[in-house]
C-alpha atoms as a PDB file:
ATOM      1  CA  UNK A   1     -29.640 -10.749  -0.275  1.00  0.00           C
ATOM      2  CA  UNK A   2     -27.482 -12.513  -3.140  1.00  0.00           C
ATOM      3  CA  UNK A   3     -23.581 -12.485  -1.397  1.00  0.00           C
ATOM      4  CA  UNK A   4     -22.323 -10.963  -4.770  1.00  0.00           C
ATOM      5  CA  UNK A   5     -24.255  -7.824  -4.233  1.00  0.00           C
ATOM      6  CA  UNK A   6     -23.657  -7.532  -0.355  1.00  0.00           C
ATOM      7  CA  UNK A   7     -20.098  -8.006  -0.991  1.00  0.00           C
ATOM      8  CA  UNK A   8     -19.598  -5.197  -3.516  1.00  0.00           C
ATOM      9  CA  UNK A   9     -21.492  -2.831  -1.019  1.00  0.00           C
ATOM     10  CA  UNK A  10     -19.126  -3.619   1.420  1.00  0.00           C
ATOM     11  CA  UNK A  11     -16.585  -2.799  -0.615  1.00  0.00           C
ATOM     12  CA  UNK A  12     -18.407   0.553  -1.674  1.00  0.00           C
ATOM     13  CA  UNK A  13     -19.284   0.937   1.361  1.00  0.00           C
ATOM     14  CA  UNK A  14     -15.316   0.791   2.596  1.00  0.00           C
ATOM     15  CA  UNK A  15     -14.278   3.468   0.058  1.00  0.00           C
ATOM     16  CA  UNK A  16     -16.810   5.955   1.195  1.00  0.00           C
ATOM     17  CA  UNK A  17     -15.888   5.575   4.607  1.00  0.00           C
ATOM     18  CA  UNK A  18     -12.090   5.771   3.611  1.00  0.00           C
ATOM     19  CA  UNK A  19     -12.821   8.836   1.906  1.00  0.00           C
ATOM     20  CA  UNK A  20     -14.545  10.397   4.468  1.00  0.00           C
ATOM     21  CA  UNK A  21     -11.601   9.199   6.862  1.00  0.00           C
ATOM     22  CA  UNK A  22      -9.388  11.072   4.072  1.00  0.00           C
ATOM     23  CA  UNK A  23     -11.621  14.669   4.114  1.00  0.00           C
ATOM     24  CA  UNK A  24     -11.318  14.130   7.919  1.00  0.00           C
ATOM     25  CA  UNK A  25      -7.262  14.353   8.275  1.00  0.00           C
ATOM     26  CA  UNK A  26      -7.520  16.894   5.172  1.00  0.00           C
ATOM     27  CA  UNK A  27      -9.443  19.324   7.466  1.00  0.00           C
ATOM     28  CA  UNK A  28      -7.405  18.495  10.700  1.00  0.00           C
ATOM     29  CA  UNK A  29      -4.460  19.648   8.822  1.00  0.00           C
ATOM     30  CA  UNK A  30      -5.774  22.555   7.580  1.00  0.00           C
ATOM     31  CA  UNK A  31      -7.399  23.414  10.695  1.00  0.00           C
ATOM     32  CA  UNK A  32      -3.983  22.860  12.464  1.00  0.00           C
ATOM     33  CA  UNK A  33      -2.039  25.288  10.071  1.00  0.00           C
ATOM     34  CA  UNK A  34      -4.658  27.935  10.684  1.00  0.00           C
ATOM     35  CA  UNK A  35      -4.654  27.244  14.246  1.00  0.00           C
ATOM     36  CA  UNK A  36      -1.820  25.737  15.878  1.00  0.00           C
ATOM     37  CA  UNK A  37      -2.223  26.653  19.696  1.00  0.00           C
ATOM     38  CA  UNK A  38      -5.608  24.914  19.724  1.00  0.00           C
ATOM     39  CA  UNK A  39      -6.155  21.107  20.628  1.00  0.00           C
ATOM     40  CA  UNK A  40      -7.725  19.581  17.316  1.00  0.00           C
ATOM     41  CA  UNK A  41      -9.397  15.677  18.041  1.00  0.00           C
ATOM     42  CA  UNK A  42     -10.307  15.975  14.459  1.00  0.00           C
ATOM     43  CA  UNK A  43      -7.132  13.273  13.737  1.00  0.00           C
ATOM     44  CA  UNK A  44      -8.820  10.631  16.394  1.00  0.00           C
ATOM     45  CA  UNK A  45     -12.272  10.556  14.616  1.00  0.00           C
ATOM     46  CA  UNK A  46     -10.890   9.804  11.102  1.00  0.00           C
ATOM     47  CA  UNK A  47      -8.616   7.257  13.034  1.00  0.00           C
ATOM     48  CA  UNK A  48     -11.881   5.952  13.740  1.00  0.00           C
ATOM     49  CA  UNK A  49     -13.062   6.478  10.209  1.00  0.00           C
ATOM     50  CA  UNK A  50     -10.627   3.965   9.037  1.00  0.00           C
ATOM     51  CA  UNK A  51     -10.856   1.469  11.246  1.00  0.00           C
ATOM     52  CA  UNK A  52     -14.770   0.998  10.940  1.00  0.00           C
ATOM     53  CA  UNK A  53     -13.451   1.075   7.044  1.00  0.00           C
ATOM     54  CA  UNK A  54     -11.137  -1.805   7.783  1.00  0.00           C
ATOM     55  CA  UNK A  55     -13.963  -3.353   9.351  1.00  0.00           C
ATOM     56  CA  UNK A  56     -16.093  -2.972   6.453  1.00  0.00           C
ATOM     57  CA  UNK A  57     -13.298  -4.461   4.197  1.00  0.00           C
ATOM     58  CA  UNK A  58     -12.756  -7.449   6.025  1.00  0.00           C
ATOM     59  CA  UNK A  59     -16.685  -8.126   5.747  1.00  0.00           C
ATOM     60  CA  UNK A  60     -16.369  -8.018   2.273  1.00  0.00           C
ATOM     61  CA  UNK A  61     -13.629 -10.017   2.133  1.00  0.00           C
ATOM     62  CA  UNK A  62     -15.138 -12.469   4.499  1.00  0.00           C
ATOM     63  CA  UNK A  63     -18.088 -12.537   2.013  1.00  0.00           C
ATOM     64  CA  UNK A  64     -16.635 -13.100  -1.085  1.00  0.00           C
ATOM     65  CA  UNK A  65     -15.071 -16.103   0.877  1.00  0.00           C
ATOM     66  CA  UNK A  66     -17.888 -17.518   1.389  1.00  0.00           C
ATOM     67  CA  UNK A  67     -19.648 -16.648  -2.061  1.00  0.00           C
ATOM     68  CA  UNK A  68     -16.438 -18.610  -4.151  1.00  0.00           C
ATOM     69  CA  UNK A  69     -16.173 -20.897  -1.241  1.00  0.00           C
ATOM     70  CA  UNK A  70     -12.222 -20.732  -1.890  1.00  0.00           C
ATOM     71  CA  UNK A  71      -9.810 -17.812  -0.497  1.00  0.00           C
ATOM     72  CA  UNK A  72     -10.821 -14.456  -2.021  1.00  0.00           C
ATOM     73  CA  UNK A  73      -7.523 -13.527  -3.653  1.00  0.00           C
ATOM     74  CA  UNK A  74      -7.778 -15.063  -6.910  1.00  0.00           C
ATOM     75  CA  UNK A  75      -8.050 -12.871  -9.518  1.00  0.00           C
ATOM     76  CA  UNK A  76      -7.142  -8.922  -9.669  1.00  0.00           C
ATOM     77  CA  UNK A  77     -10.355  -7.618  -8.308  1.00  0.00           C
ATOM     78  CA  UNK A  78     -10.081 -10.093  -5.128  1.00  0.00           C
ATOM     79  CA  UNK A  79      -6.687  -9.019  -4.341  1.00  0.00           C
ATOM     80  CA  UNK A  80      -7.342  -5.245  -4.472  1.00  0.00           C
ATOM     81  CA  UNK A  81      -9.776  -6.078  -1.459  1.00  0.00           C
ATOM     82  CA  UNK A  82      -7.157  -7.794   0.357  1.00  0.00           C
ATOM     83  CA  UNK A  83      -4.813  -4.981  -0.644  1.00  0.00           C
ATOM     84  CA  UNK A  84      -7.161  -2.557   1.170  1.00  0.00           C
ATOM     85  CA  UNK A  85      -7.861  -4.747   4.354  1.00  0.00           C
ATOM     86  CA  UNK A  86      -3.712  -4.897   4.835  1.00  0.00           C
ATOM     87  CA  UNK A  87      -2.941  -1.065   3.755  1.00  0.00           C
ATOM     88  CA  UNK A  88      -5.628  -0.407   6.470  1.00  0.00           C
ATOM     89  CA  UNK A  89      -4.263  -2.640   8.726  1.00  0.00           C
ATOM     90  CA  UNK A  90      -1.128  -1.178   8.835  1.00  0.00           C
ATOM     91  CA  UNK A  91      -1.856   1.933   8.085  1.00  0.00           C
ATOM     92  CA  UNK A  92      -3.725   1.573  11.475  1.00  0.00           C
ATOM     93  CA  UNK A  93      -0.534  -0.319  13.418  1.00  0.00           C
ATOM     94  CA  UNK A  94       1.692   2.851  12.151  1.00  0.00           C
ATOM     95  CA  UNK A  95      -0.416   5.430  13.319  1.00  0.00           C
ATOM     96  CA  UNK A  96      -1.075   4.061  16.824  1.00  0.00           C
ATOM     97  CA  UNK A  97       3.163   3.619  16.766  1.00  0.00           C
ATOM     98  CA  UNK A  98       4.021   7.245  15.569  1.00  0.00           C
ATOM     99  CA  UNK A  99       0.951   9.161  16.355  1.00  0.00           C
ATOM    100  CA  UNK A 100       2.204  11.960  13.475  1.00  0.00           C
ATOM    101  CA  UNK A 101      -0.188  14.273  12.442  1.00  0.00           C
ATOM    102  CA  UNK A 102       0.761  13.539   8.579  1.00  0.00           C
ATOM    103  CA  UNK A 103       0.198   9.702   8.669  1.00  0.00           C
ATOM    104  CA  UNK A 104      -3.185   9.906   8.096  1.00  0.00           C
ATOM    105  CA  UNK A 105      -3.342  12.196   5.379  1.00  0.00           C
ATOM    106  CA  UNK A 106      -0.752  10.658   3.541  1.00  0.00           C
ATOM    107  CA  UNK A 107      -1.761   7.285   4.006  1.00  0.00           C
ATOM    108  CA  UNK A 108      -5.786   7.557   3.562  1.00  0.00           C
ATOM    109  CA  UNK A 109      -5.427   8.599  -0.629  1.00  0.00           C
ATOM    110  CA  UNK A 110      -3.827   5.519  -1.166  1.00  0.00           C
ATOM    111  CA  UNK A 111      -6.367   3.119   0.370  1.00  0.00           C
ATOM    112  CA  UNK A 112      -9.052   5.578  -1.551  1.00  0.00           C
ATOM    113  CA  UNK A 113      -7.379   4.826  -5.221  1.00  0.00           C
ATOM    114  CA  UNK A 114      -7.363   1.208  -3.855  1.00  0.00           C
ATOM    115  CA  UNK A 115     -11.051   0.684  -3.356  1.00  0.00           C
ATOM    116  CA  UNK A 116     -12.245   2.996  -6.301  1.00  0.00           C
ATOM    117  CA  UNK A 117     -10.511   0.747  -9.077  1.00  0.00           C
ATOM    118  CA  UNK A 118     -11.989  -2.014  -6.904  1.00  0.00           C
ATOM    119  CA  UNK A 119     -15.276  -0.408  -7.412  1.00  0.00           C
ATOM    120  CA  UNK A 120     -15.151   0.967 -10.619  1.00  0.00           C
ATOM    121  CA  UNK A 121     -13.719  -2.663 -12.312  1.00  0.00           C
ATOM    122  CA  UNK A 122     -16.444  -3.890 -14.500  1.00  0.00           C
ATOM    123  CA  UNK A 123     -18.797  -6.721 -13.833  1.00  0.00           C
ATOM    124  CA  UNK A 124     -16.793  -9.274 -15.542  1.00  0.00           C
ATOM    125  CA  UNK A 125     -13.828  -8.768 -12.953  1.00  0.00           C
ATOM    126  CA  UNK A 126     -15.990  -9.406 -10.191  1.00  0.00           C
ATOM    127  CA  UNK A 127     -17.620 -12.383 -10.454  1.00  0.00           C
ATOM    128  CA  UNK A 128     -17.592 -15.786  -8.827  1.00  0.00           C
ATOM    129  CA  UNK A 129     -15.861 -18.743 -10.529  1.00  0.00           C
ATOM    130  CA  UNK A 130     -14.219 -21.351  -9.455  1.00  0.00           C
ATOM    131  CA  UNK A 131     -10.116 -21.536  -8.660  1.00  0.00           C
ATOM    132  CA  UNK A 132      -8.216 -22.868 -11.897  1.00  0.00           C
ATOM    133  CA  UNK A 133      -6.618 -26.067 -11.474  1.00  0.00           C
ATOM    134  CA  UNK A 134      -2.912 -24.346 -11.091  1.00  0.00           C
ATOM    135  CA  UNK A 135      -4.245 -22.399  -7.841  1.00  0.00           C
ATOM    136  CA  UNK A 136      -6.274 -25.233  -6.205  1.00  0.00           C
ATOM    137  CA  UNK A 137      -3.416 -25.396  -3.540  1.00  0.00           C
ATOM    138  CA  UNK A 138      -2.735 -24.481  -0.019  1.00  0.00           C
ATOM    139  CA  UNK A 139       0.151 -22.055  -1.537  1.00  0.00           C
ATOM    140  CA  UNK A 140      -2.216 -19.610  -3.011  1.00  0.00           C
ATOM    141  CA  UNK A 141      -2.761 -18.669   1.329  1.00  0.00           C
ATOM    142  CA  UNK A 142       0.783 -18.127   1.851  1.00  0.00           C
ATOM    143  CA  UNK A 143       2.846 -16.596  -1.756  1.00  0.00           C
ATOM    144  CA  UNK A 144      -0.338 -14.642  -2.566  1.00  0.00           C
ATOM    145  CA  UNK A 145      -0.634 -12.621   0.999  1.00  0.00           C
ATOM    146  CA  UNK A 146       3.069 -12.531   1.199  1.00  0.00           C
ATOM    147  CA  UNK A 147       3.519 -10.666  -1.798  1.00  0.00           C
ATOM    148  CA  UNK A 148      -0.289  -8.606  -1.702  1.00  0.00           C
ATOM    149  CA  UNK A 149       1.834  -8.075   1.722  1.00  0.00           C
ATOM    150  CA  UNK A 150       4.746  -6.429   0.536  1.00  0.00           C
ATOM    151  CA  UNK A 151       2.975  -4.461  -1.908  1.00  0.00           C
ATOM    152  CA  UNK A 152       0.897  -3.508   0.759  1.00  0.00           C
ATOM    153  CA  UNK A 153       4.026  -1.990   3.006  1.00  0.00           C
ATOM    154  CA  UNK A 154       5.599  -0.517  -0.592  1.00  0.00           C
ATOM    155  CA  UNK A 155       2.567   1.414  -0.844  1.00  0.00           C
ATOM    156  CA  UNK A 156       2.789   3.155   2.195  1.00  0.00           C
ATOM    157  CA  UNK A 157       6.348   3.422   1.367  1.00  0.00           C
ATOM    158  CA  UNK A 158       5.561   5.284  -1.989  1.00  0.00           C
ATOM    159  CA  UNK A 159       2.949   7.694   0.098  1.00  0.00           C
ATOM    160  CA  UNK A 160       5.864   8.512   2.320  1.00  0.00           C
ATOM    161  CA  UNK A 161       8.065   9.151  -0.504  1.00  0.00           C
ATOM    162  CA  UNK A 162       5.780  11.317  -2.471  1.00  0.00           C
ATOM    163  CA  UNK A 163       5.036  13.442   0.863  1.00  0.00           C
ATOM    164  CA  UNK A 164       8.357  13.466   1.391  1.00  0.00           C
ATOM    165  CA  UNK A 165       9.566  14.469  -2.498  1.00  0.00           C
ATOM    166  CA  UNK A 166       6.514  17.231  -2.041  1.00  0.00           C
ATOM    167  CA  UNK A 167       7.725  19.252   1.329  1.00  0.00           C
ATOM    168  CA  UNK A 168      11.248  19.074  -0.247  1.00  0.00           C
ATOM    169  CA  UNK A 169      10.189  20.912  -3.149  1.00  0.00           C
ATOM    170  CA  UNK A 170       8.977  23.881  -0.645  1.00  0.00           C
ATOM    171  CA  UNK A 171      12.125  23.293   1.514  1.00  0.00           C
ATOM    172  CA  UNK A 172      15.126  21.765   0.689  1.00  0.00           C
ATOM    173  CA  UNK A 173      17.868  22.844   3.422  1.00  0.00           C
ATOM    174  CA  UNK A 174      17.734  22.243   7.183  1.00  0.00           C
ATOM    175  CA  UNK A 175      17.108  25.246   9.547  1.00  0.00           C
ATOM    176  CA  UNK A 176      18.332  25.914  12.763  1.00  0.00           C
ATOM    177  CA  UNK A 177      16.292  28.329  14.941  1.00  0.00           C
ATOM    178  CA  UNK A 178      18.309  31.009  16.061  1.00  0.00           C
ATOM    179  CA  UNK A 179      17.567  33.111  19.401  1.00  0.00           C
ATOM    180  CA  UNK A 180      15.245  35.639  17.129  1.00  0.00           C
ATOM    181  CA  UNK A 181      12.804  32.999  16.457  1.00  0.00           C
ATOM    182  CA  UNK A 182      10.270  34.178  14.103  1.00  0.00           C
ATOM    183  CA  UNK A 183       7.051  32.166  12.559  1.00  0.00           C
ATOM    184  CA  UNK A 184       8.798  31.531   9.541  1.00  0.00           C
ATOM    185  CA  UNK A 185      11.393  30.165  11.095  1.00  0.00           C
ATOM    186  CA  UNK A 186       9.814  27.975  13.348  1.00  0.00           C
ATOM    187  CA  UNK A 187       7.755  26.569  10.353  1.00  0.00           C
ATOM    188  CA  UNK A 188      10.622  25.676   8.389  1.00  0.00           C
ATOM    189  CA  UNK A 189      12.285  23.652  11.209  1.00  0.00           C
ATOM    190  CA  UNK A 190       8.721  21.949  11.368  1.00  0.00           C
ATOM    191  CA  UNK A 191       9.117  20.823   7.719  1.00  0.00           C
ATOM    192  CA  UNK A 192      12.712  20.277   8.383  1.00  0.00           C
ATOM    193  CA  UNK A 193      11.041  17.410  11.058  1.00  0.00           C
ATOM    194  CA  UNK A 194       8.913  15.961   8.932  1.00  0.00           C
ATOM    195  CA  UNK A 195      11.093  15.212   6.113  1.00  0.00           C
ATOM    196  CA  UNK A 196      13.452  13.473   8.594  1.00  0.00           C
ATOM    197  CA  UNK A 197      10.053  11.837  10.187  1.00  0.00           C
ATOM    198  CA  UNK A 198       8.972  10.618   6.356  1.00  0.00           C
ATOM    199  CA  UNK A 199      12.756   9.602   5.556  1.00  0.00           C
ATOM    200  CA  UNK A 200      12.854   7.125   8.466  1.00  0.00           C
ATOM    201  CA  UNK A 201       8.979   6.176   7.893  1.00  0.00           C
ATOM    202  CA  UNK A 202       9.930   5.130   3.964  1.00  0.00           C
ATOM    203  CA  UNK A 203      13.273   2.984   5.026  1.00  0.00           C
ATOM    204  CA  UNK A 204      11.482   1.458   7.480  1.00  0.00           C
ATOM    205  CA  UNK A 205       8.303   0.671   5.729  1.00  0.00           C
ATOM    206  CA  UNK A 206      10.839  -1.063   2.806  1.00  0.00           C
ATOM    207  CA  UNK A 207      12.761  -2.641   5.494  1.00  0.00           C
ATOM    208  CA  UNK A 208       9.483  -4.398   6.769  1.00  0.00           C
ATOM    209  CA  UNK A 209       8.061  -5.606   3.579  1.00  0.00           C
ATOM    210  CA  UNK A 210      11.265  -6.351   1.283  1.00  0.00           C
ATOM    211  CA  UNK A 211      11.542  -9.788   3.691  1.00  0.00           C
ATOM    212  CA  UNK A 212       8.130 -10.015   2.875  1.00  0.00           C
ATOM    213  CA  UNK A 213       8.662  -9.921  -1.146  1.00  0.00           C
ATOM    214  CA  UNK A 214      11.741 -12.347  -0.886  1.00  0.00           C
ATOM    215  CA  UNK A 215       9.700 -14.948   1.371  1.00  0.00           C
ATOM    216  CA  UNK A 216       6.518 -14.030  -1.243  1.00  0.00           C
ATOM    217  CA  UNK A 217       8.932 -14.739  -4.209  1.00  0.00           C
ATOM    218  CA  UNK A 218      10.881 -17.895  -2.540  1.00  0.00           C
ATOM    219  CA  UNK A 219       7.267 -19.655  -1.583  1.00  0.00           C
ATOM    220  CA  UNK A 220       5.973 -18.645  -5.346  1.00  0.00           C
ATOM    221  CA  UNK A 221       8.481 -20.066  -6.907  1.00  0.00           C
ATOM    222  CA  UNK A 222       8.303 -23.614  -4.477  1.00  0.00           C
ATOM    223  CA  UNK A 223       4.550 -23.276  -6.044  1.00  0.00           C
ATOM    224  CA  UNK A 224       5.132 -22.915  -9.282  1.00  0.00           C
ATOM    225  CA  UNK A 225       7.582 -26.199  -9.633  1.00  0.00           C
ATOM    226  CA  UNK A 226       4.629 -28.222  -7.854  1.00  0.00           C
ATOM    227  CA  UNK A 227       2.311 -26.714 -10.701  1.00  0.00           C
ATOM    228  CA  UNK A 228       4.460 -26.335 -13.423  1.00  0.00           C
ATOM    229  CA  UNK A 229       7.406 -28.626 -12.882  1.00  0.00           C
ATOM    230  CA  UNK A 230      10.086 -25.752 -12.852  1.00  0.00           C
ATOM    231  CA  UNK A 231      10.681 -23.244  -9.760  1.00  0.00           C
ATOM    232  CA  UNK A 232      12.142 -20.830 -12.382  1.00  0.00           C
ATOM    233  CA  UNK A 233      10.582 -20.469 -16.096  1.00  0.00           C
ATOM    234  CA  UNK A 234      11.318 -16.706 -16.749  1.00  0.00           C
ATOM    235  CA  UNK A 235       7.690 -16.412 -17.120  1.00  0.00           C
ATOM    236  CA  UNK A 236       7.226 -11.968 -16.850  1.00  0.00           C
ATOM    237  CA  UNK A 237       5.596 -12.041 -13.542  1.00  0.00           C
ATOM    238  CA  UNK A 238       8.289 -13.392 -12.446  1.00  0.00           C
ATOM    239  CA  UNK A 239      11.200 -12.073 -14.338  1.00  0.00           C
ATOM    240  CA  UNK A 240       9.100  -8.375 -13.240  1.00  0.00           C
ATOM    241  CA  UNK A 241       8.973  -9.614  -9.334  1.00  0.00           C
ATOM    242  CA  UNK A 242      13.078 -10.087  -9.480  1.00  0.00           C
ATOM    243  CA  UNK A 243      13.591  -6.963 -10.743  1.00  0.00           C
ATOM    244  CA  UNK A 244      10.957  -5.491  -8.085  1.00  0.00           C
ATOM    245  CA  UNK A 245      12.811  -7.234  -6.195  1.00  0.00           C
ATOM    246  CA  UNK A 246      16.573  -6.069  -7.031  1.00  0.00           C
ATOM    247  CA  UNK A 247      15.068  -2.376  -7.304  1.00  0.00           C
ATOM    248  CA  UNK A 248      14.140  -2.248  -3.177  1.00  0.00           C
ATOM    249  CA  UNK A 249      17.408  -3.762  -2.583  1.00  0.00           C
ATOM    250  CA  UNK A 250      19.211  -1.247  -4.073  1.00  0.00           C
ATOM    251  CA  UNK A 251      17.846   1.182  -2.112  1.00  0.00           C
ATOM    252  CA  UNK A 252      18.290  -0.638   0.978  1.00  0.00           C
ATOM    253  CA  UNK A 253      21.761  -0.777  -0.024  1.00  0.00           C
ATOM    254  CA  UNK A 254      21.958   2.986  -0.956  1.00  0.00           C
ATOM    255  CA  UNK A 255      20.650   3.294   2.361  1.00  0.00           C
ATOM    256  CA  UNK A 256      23.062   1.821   4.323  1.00  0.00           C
ATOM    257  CA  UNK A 257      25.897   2.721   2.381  1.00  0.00           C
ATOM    258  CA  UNK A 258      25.035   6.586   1.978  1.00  0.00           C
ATOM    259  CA  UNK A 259      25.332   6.682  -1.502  1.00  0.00           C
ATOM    260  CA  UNK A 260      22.643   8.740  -2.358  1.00  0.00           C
ATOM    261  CA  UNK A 261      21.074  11.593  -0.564  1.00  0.00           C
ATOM    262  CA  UNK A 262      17.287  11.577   0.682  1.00  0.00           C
ATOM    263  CA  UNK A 263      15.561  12.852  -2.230  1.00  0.00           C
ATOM    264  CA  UNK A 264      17.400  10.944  -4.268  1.00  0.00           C
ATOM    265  CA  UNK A 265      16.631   7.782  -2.055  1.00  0.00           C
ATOM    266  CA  UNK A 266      12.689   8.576  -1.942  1.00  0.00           C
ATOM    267  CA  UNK A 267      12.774   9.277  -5.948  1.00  0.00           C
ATOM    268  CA  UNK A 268      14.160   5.378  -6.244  1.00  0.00           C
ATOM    269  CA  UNK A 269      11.710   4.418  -3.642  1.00  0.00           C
ATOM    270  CA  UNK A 270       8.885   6.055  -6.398  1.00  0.00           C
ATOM    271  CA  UNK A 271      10.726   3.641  -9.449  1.00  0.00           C
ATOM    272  CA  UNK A 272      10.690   0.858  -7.217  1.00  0.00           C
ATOM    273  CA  UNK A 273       6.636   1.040  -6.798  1.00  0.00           C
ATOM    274  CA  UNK A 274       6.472   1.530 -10.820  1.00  0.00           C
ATOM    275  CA  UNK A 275       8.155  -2.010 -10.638  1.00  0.00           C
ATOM    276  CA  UNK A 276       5.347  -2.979  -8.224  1.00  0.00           C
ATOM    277  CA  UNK A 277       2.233  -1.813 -10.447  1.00  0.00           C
ATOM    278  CA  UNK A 278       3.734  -3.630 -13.575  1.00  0.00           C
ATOM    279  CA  UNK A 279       4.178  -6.728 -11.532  1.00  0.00           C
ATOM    280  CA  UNK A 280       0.912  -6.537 -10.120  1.00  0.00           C
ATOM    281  CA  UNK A 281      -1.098  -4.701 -13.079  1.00  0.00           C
ATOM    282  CA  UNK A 282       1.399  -4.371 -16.128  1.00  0.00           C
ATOM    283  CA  UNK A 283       1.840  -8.133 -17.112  1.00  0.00           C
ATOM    284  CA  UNK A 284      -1.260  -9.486 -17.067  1.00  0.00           C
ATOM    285  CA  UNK A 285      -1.321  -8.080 -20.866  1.00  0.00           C
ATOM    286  CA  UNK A 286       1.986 -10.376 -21.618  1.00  0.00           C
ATOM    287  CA  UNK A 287       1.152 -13.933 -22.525  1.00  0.00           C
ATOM    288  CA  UNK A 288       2.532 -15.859 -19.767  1.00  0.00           C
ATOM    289  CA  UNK A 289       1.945 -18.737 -16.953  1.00  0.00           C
ATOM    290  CA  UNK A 290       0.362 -15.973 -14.601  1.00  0.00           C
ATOM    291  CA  UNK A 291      -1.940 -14.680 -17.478  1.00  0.00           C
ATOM    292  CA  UNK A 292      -5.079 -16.236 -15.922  1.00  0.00           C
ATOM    293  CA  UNK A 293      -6.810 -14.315 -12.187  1.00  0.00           C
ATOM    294  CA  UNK A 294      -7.030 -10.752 -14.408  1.00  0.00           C
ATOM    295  CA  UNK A 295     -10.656 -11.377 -14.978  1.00  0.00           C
ATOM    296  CA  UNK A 296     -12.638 -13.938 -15.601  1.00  0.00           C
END
């Protein structure tokens, strides 16, 4: 079989078994609402889901690698793949490490957008061509998984958020139980938990992969004086990753200093990620040294 078509079957073959991972926690929740006093192992099989997904990711991956004969995260459509095998990988790592009933069905509808623009890209995004001169260097390993990295961890971090900016919109003020305790008071302390669980998960998530972004933007701009002849030029990927940049550490900031509350954190947390996608997506459309790697 020709490696071009195996490797985009592993990749469909990823997203179906993300999705199904997905449908999995969707029911476990559901079934858990409707009946809470009953053990549910629905959560452990689409843990299992997603790893056999991550699996499945890294094959393809692993394939395209051979296929280009260069490290498969040169262009947009190579980097969504590694996207997915990281925001697997940690969306694994956190859910072994919190073992929260949301995780997985807040984290699993990210990696699904993930692989379906991987999937649905046209032909001309996917194909295998040889690295242009400017990436034939050992850098494109190190800034280019730093910063598909970070993004990575920011995703998760926007998931989070969203969750979080979603059960606040149902609840907004903590509950105590009092001695009367009735259902609906028992569920609103429930919600009050998991907005305090999703608060910490966001900061923390940020926390991990802003050192990521600065050592991602540090060793990118190293590579681009050995290319180019200039660490800084302005170029918009750049000028777009400093203000990604100066966005998360705001909020980190914000964080520490209490100067906004948590909705207000989690909404800057969603304006950071916009930052992210128009880094990542937005400028390959501006003229620019990092034009080329948006399709062949």
């Amino acid at each position: 079989m020709d490696l071009a078509i195996l490797e985009q079957k592993f990749v469909v073959t990823t997203f179906g078994l993300s999705l199904i991972s997905f449908l999995i926690f969707l029911i476990s929740f559901i079934f858990k609402r409707k009946n809470k006093d009953k053990l549910n192992h629905l959560d452990s099989f689409g843990y299992v889901m997603m790893l056999v997904a991550g699996i499945s990711s890294i094959l393809a991956l692993a394939t395209k690698a051979i296929a280009t004969k260069h490290v498969p995260w040169s262009n947009f459509y190579e980097t969504l793949i590694l996207l997915s095998v990281l925001t697997i990988f940690f969306t694994l790592v956190i859910y072994k490490v919190y073992k929260h009933e949301l995780l997985g069905l807040i984290s699993s509808p990210a990696i699904v957008i993930i692989l379906g623009i991987a999937t649905l890209l046209p032909p001309s995004f996917k194909t295998n061509t040889p690295l242009v001169p400017a990436l034939e260097h050992y850098w494109i390993k190190i800034h280019v998984t730093a910063m598909i990295a970070s993004y990575s961890c920011f995703l998760l971090a926007t998931a989070t958020a969203i969750a979080y900016l979603i059960i606040h919109s149902k609840f907004n003020k903590p509950l105590l139980v009092s001695e009367n305790n009735d259902s609906k008071e028992v569920e609103d302390v429930e919600e009050n938990q998991h907005l305090i669980f999703l608060d910490e998960l966001t900061h923390n998530l940020i926390l991990f992969g802003f050192p990521i972004l600065t050592f991602g933007i540090i060793t990118g701009s190293i590579w681009a004086n050995h290319a180019w002849g200039s660490y800084w030029s302005w170029d918009p990927k750049e000028t777009s990753s400093l203000v990604t940049w100066l966005i998360y550490a705001g909020y980190l900031h914000s964080k520490r200093n209490t100067k906004f509350d948590n909705k207000t954190s989690n909404i800057f947390v969603l304006i950071g990620f916009l930052a992210v996608l128009f880094t990542y997506y937005g400028v390959n459309f501006l003229p620019g040294l990092h034009s080329y790697g948006f399709n062949s």
